[in-house]
C-alpha atoms as a PDB file:
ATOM      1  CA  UNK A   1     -63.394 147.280 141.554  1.00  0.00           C
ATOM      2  CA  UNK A   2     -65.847 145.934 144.377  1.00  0.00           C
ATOM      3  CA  UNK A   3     -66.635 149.004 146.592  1.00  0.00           C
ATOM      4  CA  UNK A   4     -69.196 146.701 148.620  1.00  0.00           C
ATOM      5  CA  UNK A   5     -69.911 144.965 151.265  1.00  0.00           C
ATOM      6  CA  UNK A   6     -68.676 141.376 149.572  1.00  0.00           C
ATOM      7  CA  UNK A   7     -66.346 139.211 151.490  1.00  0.00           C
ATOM      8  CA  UNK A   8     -64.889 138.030 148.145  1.00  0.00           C
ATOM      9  CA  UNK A   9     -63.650 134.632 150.123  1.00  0.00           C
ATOM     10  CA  UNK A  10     -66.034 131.664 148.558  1.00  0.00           C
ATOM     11  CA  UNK A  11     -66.322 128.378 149.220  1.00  0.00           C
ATOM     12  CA  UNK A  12     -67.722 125.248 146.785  1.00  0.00           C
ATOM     13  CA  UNK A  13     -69.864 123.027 148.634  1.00  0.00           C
ATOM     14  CA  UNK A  14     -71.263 120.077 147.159  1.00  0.00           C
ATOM     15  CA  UNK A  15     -74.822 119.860 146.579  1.00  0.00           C
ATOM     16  CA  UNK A  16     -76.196 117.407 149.434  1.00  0.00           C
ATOM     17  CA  UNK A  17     -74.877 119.608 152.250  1.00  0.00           C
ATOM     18  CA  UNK A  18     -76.973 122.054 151.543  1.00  0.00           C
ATOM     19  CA  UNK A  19     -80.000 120.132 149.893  1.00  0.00           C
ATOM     20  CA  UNK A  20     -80.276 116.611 151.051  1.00  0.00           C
ATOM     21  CA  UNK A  21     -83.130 115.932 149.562  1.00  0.00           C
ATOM     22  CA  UNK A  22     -80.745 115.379 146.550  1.00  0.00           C
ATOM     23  CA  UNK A  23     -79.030 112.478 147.911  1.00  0.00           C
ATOM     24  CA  UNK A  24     -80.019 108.929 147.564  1.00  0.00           C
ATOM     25  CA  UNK A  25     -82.575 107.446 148.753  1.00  0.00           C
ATOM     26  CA  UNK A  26     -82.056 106.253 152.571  1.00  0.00           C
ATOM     27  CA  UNK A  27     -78.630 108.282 152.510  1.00  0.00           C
ATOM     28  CA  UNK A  28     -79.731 111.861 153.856  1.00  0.00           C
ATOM     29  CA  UNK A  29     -78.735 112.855 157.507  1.00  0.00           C
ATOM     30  CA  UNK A  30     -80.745 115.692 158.117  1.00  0.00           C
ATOM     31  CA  UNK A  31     -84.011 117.197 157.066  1.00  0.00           C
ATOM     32  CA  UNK A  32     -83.166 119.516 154.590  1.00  0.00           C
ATOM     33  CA  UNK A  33     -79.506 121.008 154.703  1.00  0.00           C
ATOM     34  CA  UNK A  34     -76.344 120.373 156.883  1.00  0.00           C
ATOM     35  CA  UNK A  35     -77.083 123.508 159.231  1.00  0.00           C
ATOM     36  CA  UNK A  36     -73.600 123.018 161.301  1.00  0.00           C
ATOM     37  CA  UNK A  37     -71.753 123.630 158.082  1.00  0.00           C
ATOM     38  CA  UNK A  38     -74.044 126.389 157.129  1.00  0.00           C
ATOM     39  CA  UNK A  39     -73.546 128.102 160.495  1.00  0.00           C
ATOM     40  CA  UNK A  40     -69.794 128.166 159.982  1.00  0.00           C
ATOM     41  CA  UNK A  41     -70.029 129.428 156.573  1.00  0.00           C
ATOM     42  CA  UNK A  42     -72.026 132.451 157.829  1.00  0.00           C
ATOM     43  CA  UNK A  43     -70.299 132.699 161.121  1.00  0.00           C
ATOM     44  CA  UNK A  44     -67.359 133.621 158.392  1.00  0.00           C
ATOM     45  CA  UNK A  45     -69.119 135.542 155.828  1.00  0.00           C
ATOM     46  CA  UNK A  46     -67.837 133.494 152.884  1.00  0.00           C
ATOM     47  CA  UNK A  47     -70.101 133.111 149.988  1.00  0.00           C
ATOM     48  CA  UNK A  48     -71.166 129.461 148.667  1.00  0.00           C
ATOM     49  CA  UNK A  49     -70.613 127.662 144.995  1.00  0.00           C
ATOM     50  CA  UNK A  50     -73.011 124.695 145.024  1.00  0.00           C
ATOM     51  CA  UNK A  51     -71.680 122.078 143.222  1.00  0.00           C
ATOM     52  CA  UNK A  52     -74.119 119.877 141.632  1.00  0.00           C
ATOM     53  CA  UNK A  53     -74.997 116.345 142.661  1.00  0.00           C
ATOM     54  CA  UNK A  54     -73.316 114.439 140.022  1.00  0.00           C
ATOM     55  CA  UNK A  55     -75.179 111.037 141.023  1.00  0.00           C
ATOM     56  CA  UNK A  56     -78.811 113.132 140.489  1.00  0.00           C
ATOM     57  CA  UNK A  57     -77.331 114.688 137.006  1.00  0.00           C
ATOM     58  CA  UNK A  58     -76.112 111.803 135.616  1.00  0.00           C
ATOM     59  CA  UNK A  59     -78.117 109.106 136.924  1.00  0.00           C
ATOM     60  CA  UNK A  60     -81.388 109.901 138.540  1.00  0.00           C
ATOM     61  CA  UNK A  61     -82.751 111.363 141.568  1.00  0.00           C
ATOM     62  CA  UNK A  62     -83.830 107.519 142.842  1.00  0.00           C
ATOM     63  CA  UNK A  63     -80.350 106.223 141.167  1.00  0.00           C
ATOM     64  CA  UNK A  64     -81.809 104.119 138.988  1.00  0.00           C
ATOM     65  CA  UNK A  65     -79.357 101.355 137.388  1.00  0.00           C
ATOM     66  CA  UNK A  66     -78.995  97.803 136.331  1.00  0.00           C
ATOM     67  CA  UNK A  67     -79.843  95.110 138.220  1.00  0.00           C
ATOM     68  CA  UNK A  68     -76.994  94.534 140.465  1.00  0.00           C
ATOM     69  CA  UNK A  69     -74.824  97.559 139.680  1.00  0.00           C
ATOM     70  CA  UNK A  70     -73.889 100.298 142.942  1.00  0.00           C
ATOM     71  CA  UNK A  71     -74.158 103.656 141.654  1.00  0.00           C
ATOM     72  CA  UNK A  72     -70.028 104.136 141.295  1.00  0.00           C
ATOM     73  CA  UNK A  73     -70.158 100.972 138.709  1.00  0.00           C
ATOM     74  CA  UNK A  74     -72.395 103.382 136.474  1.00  0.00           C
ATOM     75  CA  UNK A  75     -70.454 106.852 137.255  1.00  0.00           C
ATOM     76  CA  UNK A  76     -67.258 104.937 136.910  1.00  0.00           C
ATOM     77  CA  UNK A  77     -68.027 104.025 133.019  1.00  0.00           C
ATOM     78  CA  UNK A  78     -67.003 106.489 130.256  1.00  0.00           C
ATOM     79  CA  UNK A  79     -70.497 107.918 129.941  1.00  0.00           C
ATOM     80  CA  UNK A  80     -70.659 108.404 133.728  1.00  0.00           C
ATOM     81  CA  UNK A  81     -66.957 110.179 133.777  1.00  0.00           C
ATOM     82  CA  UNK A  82     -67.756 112.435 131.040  1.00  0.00           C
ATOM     83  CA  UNK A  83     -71.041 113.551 132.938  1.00  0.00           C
ATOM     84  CA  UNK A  84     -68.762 114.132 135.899  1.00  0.00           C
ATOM     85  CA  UNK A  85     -65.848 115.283 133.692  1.00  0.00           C
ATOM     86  CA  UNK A  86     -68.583 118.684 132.033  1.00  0.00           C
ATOM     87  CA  UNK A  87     -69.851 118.808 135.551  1.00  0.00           C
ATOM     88  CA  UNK A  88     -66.602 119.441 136.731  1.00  0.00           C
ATOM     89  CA  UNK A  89     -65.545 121.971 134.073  1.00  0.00           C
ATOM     90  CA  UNK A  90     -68.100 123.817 134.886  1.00  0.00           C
ATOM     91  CA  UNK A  91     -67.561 124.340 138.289  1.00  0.00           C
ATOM     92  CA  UNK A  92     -64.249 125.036 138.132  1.00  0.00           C
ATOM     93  CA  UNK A  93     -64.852 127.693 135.022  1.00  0.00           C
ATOM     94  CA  UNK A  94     -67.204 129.320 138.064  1.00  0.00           C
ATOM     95  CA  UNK A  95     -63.638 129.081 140.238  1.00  0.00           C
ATOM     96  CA  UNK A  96     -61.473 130.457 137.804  1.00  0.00           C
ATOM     97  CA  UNK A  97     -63.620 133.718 137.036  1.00  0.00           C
ATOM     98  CA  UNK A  98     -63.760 134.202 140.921  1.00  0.00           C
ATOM     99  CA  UNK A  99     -60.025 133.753 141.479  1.00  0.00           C
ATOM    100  CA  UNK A 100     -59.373 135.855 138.185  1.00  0.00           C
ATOM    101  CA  UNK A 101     -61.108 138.733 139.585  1.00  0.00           C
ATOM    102  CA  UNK A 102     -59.643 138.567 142.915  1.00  0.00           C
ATOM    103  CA  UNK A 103     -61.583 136.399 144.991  1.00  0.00           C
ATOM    104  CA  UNK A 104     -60.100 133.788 147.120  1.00  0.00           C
ATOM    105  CA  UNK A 105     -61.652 130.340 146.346  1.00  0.00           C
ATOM    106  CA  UNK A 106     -61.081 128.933 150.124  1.00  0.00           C
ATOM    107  CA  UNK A 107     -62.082 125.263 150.168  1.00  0.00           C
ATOM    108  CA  UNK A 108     -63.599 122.421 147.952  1.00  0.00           C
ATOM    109  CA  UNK A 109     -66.126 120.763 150.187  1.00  0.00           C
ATOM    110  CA  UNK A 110     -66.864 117.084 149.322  1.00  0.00           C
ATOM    111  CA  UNK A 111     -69.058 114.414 150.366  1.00  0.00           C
ATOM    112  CA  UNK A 112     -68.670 111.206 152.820  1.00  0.00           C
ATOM    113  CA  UNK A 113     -66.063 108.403 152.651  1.00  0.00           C
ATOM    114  CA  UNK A 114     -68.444 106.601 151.099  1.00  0.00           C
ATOM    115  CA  UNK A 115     -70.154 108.740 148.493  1.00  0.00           C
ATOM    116  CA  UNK A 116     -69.592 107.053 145.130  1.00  0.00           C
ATOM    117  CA  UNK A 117     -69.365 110.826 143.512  1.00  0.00           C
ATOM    118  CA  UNK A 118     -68.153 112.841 145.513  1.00  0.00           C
ATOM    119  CA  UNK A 119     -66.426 111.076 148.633  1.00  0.00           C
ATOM    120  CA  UNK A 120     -62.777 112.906 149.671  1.00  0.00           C
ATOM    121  CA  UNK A 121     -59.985 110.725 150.688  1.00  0.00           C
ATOM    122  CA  UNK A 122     -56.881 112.660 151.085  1.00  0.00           C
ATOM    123  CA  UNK A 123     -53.407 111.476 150.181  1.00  0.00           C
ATOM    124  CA  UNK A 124     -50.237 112.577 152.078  1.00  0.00           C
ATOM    125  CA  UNK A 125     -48.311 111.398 148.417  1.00  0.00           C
ATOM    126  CA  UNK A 126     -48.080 114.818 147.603  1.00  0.00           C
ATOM    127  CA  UNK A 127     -46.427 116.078 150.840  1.00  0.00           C
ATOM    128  CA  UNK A 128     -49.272 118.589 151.773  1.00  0.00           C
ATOM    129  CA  UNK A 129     -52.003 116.224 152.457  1.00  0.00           C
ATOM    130  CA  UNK A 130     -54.872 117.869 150.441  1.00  0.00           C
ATOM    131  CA  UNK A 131     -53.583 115.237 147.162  1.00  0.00           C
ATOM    132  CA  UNK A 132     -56.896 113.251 146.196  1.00  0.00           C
ATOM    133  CA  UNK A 133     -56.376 109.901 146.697  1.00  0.00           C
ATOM    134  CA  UNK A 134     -57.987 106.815 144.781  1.00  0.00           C
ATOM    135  CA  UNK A 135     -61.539 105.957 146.389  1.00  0.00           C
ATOM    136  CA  UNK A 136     -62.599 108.969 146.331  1.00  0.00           C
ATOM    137  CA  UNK A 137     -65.740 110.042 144.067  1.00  0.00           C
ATOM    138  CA  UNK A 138     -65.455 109.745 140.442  1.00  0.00           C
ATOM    139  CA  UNK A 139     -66.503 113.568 140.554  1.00  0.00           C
ATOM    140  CA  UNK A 140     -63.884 114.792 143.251  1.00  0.00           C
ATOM    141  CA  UNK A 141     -61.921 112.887 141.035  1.00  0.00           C
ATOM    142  CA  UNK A 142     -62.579 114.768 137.904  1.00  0.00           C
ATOM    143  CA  UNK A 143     -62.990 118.211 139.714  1.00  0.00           C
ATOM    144  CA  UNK A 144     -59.439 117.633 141.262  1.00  0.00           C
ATOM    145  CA  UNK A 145     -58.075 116.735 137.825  1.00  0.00           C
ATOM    146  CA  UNK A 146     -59.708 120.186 135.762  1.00  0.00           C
ATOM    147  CA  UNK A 147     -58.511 122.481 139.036  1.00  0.00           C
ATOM    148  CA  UNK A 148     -54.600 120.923 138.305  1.00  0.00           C
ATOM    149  CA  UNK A 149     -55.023 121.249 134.761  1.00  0.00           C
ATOM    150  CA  UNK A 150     -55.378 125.060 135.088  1.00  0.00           C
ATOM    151  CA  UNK A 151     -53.103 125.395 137.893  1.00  0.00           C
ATOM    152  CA  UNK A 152     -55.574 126.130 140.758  1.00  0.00           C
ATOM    153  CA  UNK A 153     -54.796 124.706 143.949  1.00  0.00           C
ATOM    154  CA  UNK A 154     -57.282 124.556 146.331  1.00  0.00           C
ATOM    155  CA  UNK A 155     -57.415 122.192 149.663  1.00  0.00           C
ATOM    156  CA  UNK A 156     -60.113 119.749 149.283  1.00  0.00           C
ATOM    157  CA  UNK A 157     -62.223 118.502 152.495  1.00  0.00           C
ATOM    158  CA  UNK A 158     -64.751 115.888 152.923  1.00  0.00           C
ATOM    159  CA  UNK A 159     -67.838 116.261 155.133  1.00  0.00           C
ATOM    160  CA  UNK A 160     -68.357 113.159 156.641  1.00  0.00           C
ATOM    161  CA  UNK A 161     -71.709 113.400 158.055  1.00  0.00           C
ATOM    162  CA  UNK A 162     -72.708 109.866 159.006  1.00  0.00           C
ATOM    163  CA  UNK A 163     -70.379 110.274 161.885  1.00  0.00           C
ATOM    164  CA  UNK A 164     -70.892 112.833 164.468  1.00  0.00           C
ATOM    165  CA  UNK A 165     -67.708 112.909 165.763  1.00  0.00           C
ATOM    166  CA  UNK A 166     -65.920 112.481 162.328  1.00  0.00           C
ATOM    167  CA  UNK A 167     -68.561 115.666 161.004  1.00  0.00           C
ATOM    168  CA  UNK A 168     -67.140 117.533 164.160  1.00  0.00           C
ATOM    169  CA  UNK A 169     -63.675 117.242 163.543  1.00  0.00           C
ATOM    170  CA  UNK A 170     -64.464 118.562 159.687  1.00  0.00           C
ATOM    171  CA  UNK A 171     -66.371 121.574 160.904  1.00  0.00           C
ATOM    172  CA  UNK A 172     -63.764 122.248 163.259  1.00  0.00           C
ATOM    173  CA  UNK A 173     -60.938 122.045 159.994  1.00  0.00           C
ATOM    174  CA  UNK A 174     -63.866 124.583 157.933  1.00  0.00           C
ATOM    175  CA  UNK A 175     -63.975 127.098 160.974  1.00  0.00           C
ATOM    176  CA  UNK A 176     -60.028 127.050 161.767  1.00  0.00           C
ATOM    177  CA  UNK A 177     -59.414 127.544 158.008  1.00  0.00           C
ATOM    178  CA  UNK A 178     -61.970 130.244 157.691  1.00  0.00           C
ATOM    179  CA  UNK A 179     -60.692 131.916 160.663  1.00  0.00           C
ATOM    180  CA  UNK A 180     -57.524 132.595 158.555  1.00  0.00           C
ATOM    181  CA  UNK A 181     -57.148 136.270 157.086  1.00  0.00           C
END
């Protein structure tokens, strides 16, 4: 169907990596986007889904909340899930007609341990260790939900980017896996 020059091998990446000016304030890393994650992604001609920022959609862009109250304690309330919840149908109805038509969806890329929407802890519970584990963001947590509900498996990864060494051993798990054929 696709006589071009397409790769048809995508990746989702959430928003921040590739904007940080939609991250919280006093949170971003870098400038304006994560450029060693963007250099691997083009260094393997895979395309890029960006995710939204769930904290800027269903909050704010400065986060505002209650007196008090962290940014999970208002994502982790029914209103907040449900944001996260359509947020998360959404993405994965962009991952569905990709697969459908023959594109390989390679890798869900998530935020930093501790990002209260989309942080990636892995669990080794399932016996493959790409099983979300509890901590992570309420989104991850929704997104990882919708993908099992329609049977998509897809390995998750977390982009820890407040730790150099910790951000080098994820780009090195991004370029290995995008090395596969």
């Amino acid at each position: 169907m696709y006589r071009d020059s397409r790769s048809k091998r995508i990746v989702a990446v959430i928003n921040c990596v590739l904007n940080q000016n939609a991250r919280a304030p006093d949170c971003a890393v870098f400038p304006g986007m994560n450029a060693q994650v963007v250099d691997v992604l083009k260094k393997h001609g895979v395309g890029v889904i960006q995710m939204p920022c769930p904290e800027m959609t269903c909050i704010d862009l400065p986060r505002s909340r209650p007196e008090g109250a962290s940014i999970n304690d208002v994502l982790d309330t029914p209103k907040g899930r449900e944001c996260c919840r359509k947020l998360s149908a959404s993405v994965v109805d962009q991952i569905q007609e990709f697969v459908e038509n023959g594109f390989k969806v390679l890798a869900i890329l998530g935020g930093d341990v501790g990002s209260p929407g989309c942080a990636v802890h892995l669990s080794t519970v399932d016996g493959t260790g790409q099983g979300i584990a509890e901590g992570s963001g309420v989104f991850i947590m929704e997104l990882h939900a919708e993908l099992r509900k329609r049977g998509i498996e897809i390995p998750f990864r977390g982009i820890r980017d407040s730790d150099p060494n910790k951000l080098a051993e994820d780009i090195l798990w991004v370029d290995r896996l995008l090395a596969e054929p």
